[in-house]
Protein backbone atom coordinates (compact mmCIF):
# COMPACT_ATOMS: atom_id res chain seq x y z
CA UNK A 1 41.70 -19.43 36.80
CA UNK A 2 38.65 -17.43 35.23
CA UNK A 3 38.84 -13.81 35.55
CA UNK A 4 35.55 -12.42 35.58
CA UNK A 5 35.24 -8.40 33.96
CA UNK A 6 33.05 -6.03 35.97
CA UNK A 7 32.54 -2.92 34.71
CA UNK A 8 30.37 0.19 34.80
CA UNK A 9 29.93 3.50 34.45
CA UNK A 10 28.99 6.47 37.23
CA UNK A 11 26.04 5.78 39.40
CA UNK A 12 25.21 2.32 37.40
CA UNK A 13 25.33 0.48 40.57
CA UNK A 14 28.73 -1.85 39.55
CA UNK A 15 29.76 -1.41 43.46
CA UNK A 16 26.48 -2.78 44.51
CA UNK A 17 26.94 -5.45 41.96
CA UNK A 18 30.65 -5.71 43.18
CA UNK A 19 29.97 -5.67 46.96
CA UNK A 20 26.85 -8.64 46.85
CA UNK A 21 28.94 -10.86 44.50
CA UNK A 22 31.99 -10.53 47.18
CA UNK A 23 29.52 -11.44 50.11
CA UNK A 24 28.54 -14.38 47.85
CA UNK A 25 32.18 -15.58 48.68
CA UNK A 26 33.63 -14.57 45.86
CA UNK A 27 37.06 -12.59 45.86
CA UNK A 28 37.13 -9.38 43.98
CA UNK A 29 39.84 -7.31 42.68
CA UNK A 30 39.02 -3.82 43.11
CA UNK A 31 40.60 -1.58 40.49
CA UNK A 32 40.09 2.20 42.91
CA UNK A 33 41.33 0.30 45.72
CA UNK A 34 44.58 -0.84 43.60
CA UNK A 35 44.52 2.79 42.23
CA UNK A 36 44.37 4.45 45.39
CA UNK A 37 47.75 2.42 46.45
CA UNK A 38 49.14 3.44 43.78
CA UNK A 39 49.22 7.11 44.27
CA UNK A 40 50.68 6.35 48.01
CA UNK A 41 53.37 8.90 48.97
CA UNK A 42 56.85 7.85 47.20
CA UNK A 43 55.32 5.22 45.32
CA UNK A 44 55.81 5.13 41.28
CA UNK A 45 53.11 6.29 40.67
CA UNK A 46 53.00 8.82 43.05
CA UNK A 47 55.61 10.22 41.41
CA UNK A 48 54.89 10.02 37.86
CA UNK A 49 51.40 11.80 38.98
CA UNK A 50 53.99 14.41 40.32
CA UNK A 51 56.07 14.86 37.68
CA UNK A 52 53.14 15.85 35.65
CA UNK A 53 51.10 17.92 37.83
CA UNK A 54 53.64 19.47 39.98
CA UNK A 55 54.50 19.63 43.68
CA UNK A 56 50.58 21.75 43.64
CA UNK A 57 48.41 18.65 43.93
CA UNK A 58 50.08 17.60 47.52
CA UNK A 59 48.91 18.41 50.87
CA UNK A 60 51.27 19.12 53.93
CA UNK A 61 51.34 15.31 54.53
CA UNK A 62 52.58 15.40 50.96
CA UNK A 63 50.05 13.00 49.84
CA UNK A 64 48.01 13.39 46.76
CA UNK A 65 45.53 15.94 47.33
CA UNK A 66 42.81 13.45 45.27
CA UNK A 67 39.91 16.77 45.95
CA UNK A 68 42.13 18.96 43.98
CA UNK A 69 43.57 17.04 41.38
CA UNK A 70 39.87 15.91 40.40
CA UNK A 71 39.55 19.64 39.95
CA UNK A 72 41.95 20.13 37.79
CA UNK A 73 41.49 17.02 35.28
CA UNK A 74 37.27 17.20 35.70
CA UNK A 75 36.31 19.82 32.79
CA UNK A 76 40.30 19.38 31.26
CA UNK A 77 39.70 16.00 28.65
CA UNK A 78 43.27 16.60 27.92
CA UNK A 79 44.92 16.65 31.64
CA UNK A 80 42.30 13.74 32.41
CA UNK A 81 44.48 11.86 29.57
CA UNK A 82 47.69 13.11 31.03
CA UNK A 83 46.82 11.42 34.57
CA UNK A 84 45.35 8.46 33.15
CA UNK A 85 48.94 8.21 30.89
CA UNK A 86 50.73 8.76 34.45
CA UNK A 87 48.74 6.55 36.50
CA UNK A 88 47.61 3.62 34.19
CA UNK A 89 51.05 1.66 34.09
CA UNK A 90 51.45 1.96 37.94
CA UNK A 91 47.47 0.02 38.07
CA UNK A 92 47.62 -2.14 35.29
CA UNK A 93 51.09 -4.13 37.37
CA UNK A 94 48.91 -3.80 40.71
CA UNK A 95 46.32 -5.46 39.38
CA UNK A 96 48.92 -7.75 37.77
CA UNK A 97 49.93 -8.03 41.30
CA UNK A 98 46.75 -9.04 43.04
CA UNK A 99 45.95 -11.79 39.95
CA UNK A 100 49.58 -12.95 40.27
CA UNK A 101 48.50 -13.67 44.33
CA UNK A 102 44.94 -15.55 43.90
CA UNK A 103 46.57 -17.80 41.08
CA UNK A 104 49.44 -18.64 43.69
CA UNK A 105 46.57 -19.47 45.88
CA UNK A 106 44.98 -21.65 43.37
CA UNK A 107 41.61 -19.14 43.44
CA UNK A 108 39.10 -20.67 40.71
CA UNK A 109 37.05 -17.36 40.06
CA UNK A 110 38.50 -13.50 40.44
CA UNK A 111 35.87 -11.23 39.67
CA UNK A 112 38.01 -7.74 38.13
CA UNK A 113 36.03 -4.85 39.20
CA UNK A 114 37.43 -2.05 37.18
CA UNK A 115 35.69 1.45 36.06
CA UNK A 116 37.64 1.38 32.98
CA UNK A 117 38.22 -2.09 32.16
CA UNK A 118 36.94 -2.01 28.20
CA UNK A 119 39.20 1.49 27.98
CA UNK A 120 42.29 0.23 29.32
CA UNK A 121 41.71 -2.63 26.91
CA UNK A 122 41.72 -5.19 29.58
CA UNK A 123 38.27 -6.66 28.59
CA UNK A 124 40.15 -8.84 25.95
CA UNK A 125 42.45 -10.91 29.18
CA UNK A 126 38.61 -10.95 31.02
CA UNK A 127 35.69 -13.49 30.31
CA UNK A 128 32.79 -13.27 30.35
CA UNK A 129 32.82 -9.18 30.40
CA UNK A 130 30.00 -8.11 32.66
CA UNK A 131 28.49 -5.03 32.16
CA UNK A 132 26.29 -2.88 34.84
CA UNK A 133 24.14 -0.88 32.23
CA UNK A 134 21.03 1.51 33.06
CA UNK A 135 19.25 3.65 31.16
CA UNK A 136 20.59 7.73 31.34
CA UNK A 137 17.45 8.76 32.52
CA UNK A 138 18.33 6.51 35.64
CA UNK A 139 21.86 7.50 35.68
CA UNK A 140 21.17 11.22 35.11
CA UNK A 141 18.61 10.70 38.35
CA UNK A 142 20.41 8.74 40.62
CA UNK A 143 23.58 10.79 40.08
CA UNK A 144 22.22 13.78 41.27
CA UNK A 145 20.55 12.33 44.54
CA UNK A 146 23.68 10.28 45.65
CA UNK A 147 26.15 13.58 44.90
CA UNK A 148 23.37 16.20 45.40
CA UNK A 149 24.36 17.77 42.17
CA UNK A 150 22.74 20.00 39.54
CA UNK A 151 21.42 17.75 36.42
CA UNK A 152 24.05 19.92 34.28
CA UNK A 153 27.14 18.76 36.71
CA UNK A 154 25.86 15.40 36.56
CA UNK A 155 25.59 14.91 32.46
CA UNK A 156 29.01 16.18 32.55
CA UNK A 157 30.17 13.55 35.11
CA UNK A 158 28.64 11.09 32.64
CA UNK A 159 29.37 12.69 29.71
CA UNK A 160 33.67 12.31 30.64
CA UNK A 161 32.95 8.46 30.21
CA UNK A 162 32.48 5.83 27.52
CA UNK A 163 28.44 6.01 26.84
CA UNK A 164 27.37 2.54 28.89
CA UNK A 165 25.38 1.68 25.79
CA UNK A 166 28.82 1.54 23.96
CA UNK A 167 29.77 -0.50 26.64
CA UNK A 168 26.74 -2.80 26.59
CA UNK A 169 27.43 -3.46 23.38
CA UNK A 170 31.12 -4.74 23.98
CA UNK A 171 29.58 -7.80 27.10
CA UNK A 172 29.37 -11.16 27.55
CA UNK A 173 26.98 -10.84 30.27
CA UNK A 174 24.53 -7.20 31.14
CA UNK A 175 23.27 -6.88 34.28
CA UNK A 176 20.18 -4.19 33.61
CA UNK A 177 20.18 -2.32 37.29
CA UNK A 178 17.23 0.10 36.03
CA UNK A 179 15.06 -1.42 38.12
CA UNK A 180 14.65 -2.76 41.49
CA UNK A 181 17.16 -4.38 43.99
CA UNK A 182 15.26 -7.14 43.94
CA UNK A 183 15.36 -7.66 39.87
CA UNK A 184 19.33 -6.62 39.93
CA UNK A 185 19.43 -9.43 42.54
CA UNK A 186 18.01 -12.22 40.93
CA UNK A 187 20.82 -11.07 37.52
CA UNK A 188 23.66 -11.39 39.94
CA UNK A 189 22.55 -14.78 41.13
CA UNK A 190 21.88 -16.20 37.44
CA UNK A 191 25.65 -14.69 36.49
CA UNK A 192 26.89 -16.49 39.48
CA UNK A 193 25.65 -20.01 38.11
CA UNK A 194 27.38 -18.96 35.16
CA UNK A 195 30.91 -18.19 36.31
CA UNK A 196 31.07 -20.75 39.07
CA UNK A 197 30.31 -23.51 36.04
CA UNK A 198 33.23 -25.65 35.93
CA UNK A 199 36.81 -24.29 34.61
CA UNK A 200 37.22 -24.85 31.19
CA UNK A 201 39.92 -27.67 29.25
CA UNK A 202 41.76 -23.24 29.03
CA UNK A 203 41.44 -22.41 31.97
CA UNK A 204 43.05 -25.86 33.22
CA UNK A 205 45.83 -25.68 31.39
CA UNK A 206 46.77 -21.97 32.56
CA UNK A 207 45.38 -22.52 36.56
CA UNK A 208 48.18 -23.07 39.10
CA UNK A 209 47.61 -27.03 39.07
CA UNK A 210 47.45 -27.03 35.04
CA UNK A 211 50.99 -25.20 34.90
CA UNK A 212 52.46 -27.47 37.39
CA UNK A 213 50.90 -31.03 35.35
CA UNK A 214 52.24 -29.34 32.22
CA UNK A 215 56.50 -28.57 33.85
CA UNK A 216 56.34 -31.95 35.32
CA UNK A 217 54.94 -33.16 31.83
CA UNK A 218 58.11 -31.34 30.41
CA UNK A 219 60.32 -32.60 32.89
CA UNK A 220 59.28 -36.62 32.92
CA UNK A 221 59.65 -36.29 28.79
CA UNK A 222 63.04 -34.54 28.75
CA UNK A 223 64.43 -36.77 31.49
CA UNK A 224 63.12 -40.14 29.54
CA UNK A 225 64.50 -38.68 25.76
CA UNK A 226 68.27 -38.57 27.99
């Protein structure tokens, strides 16, 4: 199975990206879904978030109160590392989770749309990496129509994530979404050729068909050594 990296950063257009890959027929993984799950009421990571932040971030429901605890770890570096501490485990085996269910299924391609995919270090289990890049100019712009925000409150937004040219730097594959639909379009189609190729001699011998020729492999050898 080839697991495909997606990855962004804050009004790059990865969910646009994301979203036309996925109508292309093409099953995606989708890392804020997984981490939304995650911080259900009584889950484990519900209560690891809770154990941190106190009994302060829920609402009445007792539900995570997502408004308030993004006010609390915005402008705090240090409680944005204590969530993502809390939190990470409890995504990183969901994800596990939805991988685990595609390979059952014998799925060829997953694309892995995650925001922090090259900081959770889970660019090195990915290939090819594909990074959304534009320009900060861009970013900066688009930001602050899509949220109607002040330019300062948007370079801040930006400025609590991994610089996309850092990012850039770390990918197989860069889609460049600074310009028009249309452009960002025609990228997307050229990846697909490239991920749709066929599976590599690898990626046979660790898809669900490849484990199952290598047991009964195993099993035939032992049982003719007897």
């Amino acid at each position: 199975m080839r697991l495909v990296g997606l990855t962004g950063g804050i009004a790059s257009g990865k969910s646009t990206v994301s979203r036309h890959l996925e109508s292309e027929g093409l099953p995606v993984v989708d890392a804020d879904k997984v981490a939304r799950v995650a911080m259900d009421k009584n889950t484990w990571g519900w209560k690891r978030v809770v154990a941190v932040f106190g009994e302060g971030i829920l609402r009445e429901d007792g539900e995570v109160d997502r408004a308030r605890l993004g006010e609390i770890i915005f402008n705090d570096p240090a409680k944005r590392g204590l969530l993502n501490r809390a939190i990470q485990p409890c995504i990183s085996l969901g994800l596990l989770y939805e991988v685990f269910k595609h390979w059952i299924q014998g799925t060829a391609v997953v694309i892995m749309d995650i925001p922090l995919l090259i900081e959770m270090k889970m660019n090195y289990l990915t290939h090819p990496v594909v990074v959304v890049w534009v320009d900060r100019a861009t970013q900066e712009a688009r930001l602050t129509k899509r949220d109607n925000s002040t330019i300062e409150q948007a370079r801040a937004r930006i400025d609590s994530q991994l610089p996309l040219d850092k990012k850039r730097d770390l990918a197989d594959y860069v889609i460049d979404n600074s310009g028009s639909l249309e452009d960002t379009i025609l990228q997307i189609q050229k990846l697909k050729t490239l991920i749709t190729a066929p599976p590599t001699w690898k990626e046979l011998a660790f898809s669900r068909f490849g484990v199952a020729a290598i047991l009964t492999a195993a099993v035939a050898l032992v049982l003719r050594l007897r």
